[in-house]
N, C-alpha and C. Protein backbone atom coordinates (compact mmCIF):
# COMPACT_ATOMS: atom_id res chain seq x y z
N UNK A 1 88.77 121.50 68.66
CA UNK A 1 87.92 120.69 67.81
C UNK A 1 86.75 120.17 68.60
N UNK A 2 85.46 119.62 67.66
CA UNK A 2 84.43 119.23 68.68
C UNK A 2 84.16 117.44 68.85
N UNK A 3 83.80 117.54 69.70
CA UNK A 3 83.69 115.81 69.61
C UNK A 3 82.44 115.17 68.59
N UNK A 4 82.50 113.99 68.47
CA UNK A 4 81.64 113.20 67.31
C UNK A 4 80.47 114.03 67.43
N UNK A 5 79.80 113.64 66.04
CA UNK A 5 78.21 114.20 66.06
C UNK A 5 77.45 113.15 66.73
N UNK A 6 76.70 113.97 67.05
CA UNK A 6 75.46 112.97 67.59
C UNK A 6 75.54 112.11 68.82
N UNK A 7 76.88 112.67 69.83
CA UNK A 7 77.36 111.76 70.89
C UNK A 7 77.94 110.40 70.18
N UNK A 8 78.07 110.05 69.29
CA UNK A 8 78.71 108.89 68.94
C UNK A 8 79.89 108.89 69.36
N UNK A 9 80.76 107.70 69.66
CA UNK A 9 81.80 107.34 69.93
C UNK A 9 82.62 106.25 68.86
N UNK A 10 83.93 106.28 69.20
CA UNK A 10 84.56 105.55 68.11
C UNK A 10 85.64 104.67 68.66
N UNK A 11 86.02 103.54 68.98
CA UNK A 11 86.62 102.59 69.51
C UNK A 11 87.96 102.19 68.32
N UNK A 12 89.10 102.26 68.85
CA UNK A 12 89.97 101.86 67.97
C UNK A 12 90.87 101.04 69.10
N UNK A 13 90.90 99.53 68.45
CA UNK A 13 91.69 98.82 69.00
C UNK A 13 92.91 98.45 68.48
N UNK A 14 94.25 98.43 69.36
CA UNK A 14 95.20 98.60 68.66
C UNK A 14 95.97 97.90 69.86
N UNK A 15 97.26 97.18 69.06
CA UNK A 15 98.49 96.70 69.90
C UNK A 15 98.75 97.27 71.40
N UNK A 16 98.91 96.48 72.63
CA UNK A 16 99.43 96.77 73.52
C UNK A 16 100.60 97.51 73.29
N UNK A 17 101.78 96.92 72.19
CA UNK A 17 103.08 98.12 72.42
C UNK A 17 102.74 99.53 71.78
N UNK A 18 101.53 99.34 71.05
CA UNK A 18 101.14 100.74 70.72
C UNK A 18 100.80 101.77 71.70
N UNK A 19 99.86 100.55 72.51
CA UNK A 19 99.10 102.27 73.42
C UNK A 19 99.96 102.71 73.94
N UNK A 20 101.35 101.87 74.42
CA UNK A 20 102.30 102.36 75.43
C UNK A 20 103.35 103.03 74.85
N UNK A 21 103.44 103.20 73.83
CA UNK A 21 104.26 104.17 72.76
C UNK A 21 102.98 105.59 72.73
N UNK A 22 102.10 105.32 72.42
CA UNK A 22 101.26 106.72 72.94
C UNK A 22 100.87 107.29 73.99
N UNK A 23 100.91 106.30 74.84
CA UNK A 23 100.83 106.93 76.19
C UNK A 23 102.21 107.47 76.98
N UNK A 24 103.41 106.79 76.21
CA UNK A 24 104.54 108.06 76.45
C UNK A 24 104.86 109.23 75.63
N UNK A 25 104.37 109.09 74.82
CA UNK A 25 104.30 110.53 73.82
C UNK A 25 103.00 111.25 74.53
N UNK A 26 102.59 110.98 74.62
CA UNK A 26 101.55 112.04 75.54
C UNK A 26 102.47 112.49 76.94
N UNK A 27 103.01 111.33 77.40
CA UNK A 27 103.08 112.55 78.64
C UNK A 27 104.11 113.74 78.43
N UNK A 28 104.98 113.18 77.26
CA UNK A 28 106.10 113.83 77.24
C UNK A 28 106.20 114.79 76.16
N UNK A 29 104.66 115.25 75.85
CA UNK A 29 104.01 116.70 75.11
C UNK A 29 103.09 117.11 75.75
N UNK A 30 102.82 118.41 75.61
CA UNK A 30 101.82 119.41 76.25
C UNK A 30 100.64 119.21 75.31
N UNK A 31 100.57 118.64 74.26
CA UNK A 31 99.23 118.67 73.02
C UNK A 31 99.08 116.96 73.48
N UNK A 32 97.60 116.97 73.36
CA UNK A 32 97.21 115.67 73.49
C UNK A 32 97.10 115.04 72.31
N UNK A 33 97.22 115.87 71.22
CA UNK A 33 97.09 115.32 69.42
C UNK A 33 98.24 114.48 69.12
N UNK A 34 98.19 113.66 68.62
CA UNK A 34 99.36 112.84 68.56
C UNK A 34 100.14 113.65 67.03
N UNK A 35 99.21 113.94 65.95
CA UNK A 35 99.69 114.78 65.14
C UNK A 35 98.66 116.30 64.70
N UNK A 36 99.50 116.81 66.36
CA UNK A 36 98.45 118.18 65.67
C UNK A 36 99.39 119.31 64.26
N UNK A 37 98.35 119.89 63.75
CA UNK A 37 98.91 121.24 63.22
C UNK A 37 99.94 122.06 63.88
N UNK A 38 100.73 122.99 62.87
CA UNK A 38 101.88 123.53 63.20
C UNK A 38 101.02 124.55 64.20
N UNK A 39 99.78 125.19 64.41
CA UNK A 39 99.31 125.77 65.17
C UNK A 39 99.01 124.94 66.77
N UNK A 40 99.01 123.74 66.69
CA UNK A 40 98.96 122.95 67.77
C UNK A 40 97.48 122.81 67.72
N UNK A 41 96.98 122.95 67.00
CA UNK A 41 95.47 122.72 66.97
C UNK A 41 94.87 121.38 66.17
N UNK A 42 93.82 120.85 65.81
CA UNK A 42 93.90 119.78 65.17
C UNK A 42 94.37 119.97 63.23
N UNK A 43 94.80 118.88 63.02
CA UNK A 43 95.55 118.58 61.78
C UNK A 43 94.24 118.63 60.51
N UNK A 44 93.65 119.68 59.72
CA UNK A 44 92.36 119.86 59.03
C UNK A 44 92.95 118.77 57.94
N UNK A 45 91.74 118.05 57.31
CA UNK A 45 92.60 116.93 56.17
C UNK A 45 92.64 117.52 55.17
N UNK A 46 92.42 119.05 54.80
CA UNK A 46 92.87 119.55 53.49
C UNK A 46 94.40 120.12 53.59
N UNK A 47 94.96 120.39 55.32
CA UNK A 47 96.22 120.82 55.37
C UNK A 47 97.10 119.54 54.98
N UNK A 48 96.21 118.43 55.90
CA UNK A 48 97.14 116.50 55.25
C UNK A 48 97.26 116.58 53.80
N UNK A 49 96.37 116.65 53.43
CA UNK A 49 96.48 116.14 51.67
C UNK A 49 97.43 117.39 51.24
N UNK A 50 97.27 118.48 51.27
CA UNK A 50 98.38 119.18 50.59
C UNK A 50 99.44 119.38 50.88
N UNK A 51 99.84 119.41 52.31
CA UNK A 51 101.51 119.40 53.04
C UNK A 51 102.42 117.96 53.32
N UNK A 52 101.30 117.08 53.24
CA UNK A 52 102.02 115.66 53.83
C UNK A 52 101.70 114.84 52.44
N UNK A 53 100.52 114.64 52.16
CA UNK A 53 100.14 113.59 51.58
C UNK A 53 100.60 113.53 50.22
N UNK A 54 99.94 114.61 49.36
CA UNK A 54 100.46 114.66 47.99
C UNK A 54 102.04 114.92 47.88
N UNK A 55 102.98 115.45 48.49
CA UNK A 55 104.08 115.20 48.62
C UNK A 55 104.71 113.74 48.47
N UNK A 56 104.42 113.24 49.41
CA UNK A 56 104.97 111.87 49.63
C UNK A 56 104.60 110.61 48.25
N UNK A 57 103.32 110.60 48.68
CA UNK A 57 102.24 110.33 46.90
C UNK A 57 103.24 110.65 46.20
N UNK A 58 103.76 111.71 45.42
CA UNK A 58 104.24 112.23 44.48
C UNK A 58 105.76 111.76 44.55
N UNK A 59 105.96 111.32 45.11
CA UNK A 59 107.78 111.05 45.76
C UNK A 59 107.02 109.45 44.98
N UNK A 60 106.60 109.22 45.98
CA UNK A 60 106.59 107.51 44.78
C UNK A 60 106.20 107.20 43.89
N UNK A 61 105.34 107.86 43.33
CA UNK A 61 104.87 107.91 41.96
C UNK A 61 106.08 108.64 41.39
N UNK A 62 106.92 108.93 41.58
CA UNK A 62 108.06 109.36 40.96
C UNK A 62 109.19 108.17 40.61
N UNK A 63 109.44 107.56 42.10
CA UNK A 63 110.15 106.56 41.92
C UNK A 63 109.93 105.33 41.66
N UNK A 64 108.62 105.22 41.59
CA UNK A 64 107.99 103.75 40.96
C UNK A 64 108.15 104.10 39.59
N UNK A 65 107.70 104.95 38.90
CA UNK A 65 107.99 104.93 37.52
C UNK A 65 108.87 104.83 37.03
N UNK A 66 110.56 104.87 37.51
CA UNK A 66 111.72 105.17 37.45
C UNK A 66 111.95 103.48 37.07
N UNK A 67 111.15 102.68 37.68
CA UNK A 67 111.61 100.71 37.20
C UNK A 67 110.50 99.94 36.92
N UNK A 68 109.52 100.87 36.63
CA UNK A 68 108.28 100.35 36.38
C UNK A 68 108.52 100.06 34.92
């Protein structure tokens, strides 16, 4: 994958027990993606929305309606 356009950068600040939960999942994978593709390459968001997302979506919109 390529990095930001335009040289921009993107700062995400997040929990100390986080980084250190990602910084042992990194060492203890060969992919630096925290969720790459089954190819090990980056995760495209049309593969998210149709393999992960609308699945799950659809799981609760299933079971919310069930006591809604």
């Amino acid at each position: 994958f390529a990095p930001p356009k335009y040289g921009s950068e993107r700062t995400l600040v997040i929990p100390p027990f986080l980084a250190e939960l990602l910084e042992r999942h990194r060492e203890s994978h060969d992919n630096e993606l925290v969720f790459p593709a089954l190819s090990g390459g980056p995760l495209l968001t049309t593969d998210f929305h149709t393999y992960y997302w609308s699945p799950v979506r659809g799981g609760a919109e299933a079971r919310a309606g069930r006591y809604a």
